[in-house]
Structures are given as C-alpha cells and as structure tokens.
Protein backbone atom coordinates (compact mmCIF):
# COMPACT_ATOMS: atom_id res chain seq x y z
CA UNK A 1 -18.13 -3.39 -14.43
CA UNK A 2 -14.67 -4.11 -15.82
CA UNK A 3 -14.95 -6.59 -19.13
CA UNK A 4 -11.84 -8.47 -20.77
CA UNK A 5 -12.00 -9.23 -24.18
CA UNK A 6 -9.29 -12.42 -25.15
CA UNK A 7 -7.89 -14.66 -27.64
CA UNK A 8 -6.20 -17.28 -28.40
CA UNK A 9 -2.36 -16.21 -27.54
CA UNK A 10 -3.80 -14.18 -24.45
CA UNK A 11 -4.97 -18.05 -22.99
CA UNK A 12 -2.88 -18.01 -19.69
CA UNK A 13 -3.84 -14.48 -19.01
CA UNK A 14 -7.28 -14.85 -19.49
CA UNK A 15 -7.24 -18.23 -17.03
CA UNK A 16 -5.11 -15.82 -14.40
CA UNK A 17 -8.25 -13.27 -14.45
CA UNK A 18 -10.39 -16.32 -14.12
CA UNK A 19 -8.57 -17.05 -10.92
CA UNK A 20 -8.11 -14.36 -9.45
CA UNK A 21 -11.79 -13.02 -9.61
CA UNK A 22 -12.67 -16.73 -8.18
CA UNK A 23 -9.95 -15.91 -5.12
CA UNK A 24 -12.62 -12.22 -5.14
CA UNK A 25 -15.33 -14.53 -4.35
CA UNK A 26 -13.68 -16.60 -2.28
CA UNK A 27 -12.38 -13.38 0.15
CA UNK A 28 -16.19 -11.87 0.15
CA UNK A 29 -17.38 -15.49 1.10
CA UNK A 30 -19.62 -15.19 -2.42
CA UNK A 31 -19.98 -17.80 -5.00
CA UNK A 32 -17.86 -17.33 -8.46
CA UNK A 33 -21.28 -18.51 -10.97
CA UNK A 34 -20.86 -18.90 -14.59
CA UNK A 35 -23.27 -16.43 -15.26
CA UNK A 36 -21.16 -13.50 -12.81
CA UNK A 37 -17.96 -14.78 -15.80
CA UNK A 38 -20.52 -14.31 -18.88
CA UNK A 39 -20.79 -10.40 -17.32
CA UNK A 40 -17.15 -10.17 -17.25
CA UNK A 41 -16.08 -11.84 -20.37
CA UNK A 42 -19.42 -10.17 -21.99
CA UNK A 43 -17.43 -9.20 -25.27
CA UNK A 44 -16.90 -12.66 -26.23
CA UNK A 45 -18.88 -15.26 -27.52
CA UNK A 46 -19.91 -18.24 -25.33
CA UNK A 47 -18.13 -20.72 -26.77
CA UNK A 48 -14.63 -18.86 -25.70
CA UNK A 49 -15.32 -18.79 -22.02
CA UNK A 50 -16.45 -22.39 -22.28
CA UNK A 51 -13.86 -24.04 -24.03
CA UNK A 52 -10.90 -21.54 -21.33
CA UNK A 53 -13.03 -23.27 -18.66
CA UNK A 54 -13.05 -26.75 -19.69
CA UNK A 55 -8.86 -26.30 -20.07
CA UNK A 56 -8.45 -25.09 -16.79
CA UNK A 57 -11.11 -28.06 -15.26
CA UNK A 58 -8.83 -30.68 -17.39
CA UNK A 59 -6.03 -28.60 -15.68
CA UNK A 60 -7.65 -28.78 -12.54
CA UNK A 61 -7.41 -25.65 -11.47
CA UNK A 62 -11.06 -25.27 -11.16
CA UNK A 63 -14.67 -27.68 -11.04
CA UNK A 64 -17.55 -26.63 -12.51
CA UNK A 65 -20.64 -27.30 -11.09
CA UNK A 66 -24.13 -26.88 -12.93
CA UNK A 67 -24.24 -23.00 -12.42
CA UNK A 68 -20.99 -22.20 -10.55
CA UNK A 69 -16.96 -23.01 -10.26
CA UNK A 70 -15.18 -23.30 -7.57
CA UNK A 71 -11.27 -23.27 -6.90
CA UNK A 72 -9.41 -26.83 -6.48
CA UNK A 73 -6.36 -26.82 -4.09
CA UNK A 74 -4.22 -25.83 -7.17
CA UNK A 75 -6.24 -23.36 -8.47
CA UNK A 76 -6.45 -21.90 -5.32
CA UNK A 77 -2.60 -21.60 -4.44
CA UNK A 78 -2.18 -20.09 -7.71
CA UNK A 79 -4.75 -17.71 -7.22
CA UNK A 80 -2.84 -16.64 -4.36
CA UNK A 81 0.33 -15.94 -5.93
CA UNK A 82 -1.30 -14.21 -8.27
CA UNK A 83 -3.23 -12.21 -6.50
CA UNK A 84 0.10 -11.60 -3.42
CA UNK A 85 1.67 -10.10 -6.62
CA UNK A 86 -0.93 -7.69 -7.82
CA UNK A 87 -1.26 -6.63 -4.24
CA UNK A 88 2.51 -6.36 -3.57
CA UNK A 89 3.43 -4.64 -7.18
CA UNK A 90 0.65 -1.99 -6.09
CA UNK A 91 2.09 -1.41 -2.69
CA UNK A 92 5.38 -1.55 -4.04
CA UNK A 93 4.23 1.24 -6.38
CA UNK A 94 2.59 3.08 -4.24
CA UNK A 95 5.42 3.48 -1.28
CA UNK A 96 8.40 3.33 -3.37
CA UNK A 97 7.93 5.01 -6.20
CA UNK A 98 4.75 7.23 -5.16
CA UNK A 99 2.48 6.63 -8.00
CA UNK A 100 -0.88 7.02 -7.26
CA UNK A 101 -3.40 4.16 -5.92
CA UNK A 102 -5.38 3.98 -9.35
CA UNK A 103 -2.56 4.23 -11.83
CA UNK A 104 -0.43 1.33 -9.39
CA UNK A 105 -3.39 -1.20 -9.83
CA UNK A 106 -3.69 -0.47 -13.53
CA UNK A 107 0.68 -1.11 -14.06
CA UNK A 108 -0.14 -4.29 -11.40
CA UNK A 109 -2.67 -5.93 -13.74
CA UNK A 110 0.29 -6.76 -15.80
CA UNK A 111 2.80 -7.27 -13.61
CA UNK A 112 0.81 -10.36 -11.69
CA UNK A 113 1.80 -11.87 -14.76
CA UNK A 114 5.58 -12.05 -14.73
CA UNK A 115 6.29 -12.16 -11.05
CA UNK A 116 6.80 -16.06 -9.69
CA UNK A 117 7.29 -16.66 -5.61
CA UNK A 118 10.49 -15.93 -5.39
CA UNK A 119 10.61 -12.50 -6.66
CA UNK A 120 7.70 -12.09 -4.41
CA UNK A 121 9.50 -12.92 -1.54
CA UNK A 122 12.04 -10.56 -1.93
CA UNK A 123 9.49 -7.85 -2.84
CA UNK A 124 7.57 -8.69 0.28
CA UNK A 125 11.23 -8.24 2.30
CA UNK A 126 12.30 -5.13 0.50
CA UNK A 127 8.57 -3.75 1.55
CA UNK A 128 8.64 -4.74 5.35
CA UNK A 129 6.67 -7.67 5.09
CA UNK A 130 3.47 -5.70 4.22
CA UNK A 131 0.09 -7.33 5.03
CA UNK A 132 -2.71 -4.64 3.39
CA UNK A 133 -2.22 -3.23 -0.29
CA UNK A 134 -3.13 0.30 -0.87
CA UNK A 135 -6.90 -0.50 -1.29
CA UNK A 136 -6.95 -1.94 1.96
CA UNK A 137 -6.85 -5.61 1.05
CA UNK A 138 -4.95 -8.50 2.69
CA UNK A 139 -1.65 -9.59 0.69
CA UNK A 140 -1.73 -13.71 0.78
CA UNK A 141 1.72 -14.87 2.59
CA UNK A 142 3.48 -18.32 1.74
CA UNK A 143 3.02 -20.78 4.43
CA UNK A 144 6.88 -20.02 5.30
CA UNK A 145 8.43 -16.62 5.09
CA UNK A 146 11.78 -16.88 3.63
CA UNK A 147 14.95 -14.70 5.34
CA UNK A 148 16.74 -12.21 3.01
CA UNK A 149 19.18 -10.57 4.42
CA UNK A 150 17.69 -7.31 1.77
CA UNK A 151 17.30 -4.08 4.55
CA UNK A 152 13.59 -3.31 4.20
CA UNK A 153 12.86 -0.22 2.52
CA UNK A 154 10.06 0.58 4.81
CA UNK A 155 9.59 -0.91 8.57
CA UNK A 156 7.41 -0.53 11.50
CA UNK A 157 7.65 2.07 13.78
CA UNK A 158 7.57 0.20 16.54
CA UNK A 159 10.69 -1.50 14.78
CA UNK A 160 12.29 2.02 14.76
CA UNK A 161 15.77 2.72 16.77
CA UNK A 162 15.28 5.32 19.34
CA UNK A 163 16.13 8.56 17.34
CA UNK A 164 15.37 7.23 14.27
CA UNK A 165 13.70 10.01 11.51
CA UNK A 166 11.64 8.81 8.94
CA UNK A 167 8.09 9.28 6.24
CA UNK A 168 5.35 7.70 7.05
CA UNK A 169 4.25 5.98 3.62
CA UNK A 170 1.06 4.11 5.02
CA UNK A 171 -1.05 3.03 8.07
CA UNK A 172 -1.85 -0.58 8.10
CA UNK A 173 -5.46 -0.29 9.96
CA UNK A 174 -6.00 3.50 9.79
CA UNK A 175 -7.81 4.58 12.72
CA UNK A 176 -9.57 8.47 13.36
CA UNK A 177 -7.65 9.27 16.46
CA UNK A 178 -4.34 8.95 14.24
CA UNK A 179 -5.61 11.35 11.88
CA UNK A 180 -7.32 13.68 13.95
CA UNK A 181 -4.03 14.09 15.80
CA UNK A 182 -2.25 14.78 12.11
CA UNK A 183 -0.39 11.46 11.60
CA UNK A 184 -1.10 11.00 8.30
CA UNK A 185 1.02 9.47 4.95
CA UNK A 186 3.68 11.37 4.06
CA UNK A 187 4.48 12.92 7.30
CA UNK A 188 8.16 13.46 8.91
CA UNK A 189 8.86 12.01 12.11
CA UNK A 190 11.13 11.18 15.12
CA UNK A 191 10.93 8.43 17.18
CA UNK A 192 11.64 9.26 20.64
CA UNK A 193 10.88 6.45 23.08
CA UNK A 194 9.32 3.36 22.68
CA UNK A 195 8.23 2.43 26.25
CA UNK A 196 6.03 2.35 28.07
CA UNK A 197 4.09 4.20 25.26
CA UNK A 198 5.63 5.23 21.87
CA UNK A 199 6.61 9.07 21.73
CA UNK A 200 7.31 10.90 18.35
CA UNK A 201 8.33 14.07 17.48
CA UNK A 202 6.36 15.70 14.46
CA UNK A 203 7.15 19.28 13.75
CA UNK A 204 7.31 21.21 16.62
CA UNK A 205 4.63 18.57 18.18
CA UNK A 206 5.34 15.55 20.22
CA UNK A 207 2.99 12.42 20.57
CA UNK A 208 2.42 9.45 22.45
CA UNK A 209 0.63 6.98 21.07
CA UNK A 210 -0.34 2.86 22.21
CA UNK A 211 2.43 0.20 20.79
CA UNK A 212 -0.20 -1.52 18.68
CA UNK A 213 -0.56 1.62 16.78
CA UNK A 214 2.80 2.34 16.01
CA UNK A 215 3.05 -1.14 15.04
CA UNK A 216 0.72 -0.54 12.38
CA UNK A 217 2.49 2.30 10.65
CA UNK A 218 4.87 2.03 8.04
CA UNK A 219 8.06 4.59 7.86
CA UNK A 220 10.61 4.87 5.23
CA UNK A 221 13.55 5.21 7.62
CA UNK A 222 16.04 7.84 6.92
CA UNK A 223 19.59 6.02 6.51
C-alpha cells in the first residue's frame, strides 16, 4: 500500500490526500475509518494525523465519528475538484502527450495541486469533454459545463465529419468485439458514413459498427 510521510509546510497537501482517498471510499461505497488513515499515514506518529484531522473538522471539510470520517458538503466538492484534476491531468497526459498510464498518474499526483476549476474546464474542453481517465475511472463534472470556444483536441467519432481521418487515442467503455475486429488505441482511421450504422475505413479494411460505439471512441482528428 502507498504511505505519505508529511510535515508541517506540506499541511494542505497532506489534507488534499486525506480527501481524496475519502472521495476513494466514497466511489467503492466503503467507509474511510481512522484506522484505514493510520495504514496510510503509517510513517508518522499519531499525534500528526490527529491534530491534520481536527484542522480539517474545525474546517469542516470532514466529521469524525468514533472510528470513521466522513466527507461534509465542502469536503466533498473539494474532493471532487481534486480528484476531476488528477483524473483529467492523467488523461491529458496520456492522449496528448503519450506518456504512459503509470508515469501520467505519478506527474498527476502533483498537478491536483495547482489546477483550480477553471483551468479544469478548459482542460476538460481541450480533451473532448472526457468522462473515464486512463485507469478507467469516472472524471467528476461541475454541475454546469462551461462553453469555450477552444477546438477539442480529441472528439467523438460519432462527432466526426464524413471523411474525416483521425488516431484513435482511447475507447471510453472498451468492449471485445471492438478489439477482436482490430480497433484498438492508436489506430488510423476514416470515417465514412455515419448512418444508419457508422462505417470506417482502417487500412485496407472497412467497418461498420452501432452509433453507441462510435460514440464511445475518442479520435485525434487530423486538421
């Protein structure tokens, strides 16, 4: 299990971890206890973890309850920014700049850190309005999406003008029959039709496949 060891000046970072494994809990539908933070804090003493927890209750971003915490409404919403930009930094990482899954989550423990909502938002627009992050978890969206006029740097390809070429950089909710018939990450394509199934060329191959599909794969369109 992953430990982190604080201090004094590292304060607001240490609370963000707090949160965010709290949100962790929260997704699974599992109880954040005291004792499950004593495992991940286990490098410090006792005393540290208690006196960061009764800041962020006198914050009240979080009640403590005999043997476990639990997430007010404003720990909670900043759990989820938090958490949308760890999510977002890795896809971001991932698609645009092609580092690998592992290496983008390490870079995105940091970056959480220094990205507020509305740098989000524009990340989020840049990216297509992405829902999963590379491991396959669901990016938290504000209550109300905010219009840039920013030209994606990845869309849908059910979004895709008729002719348009493009890489696929992911597959929202990857299914078998997509891979077994080769569309995979990083291949070339063509969109041919759109109606009333979706038709690609690949290669020397083309494929039909059902709209909801193609709606779940993400191209970097060719200009």
């Amino acid at each position: 299990m992953k430990t982190f060891a604080f201090h004094h000046k590292q304060t607001n970072e240490t609370q963000d971890h707090i949160l965010e494994f709290l949100f962790d809990k929260r997704e699974k539908k599992k109880s954040g206890s005291i004792e499950s933070l004593r495992k991940l804090f286990s490098k410090e003493q006792p005393d540290s973890l208690k006196n960061i927890l009764v800041e962020m209750e006198g914050d009240k971003l979080i009640l403590v309850e005999k043997t476990e915490i639990v997430l007010t409404e404003i720990g909670l919403e900043k759990a989820k920014l938090l958490v949308r930009g760890h999510r977002l930094a890795q896809r971001m990482m991932v698609d645009v700049f092609g580092i690998s899954p592992d290496n983008a989550n390490k870079a995105a423990h940091f970056m959480e850190h220094m990205l507020d909502s509305e740098i989000l938002d524009a990340i989020s627009a840049f990216l297509g309005y992405p829902d999963i992050s590379p491991d396959g978890k669901t990016i938290p969206h504000p209550s109300a999406k905010k219009i840039f006029t920013i030209k994606p740097v990845l869309c849908k390809l059910s979004d895709m003008e008729i002719g348009a070429e493009g890489r696929i950089r992911y597959i929202q909710n990857p299914v078998d029959a997509l891979s077994q018939i080769g569309i995979l990450p990083g291949e070339l394509i063509r969109l041919i039709q759109k109606k009333p199934s979706v038709i690609i060329e690949m290669g020397q191959t083309t494929i039909a496949i059902d709209f909801l599909l193609a709606h779940d794969i993400y191209v970097n369109q060719r200009s």
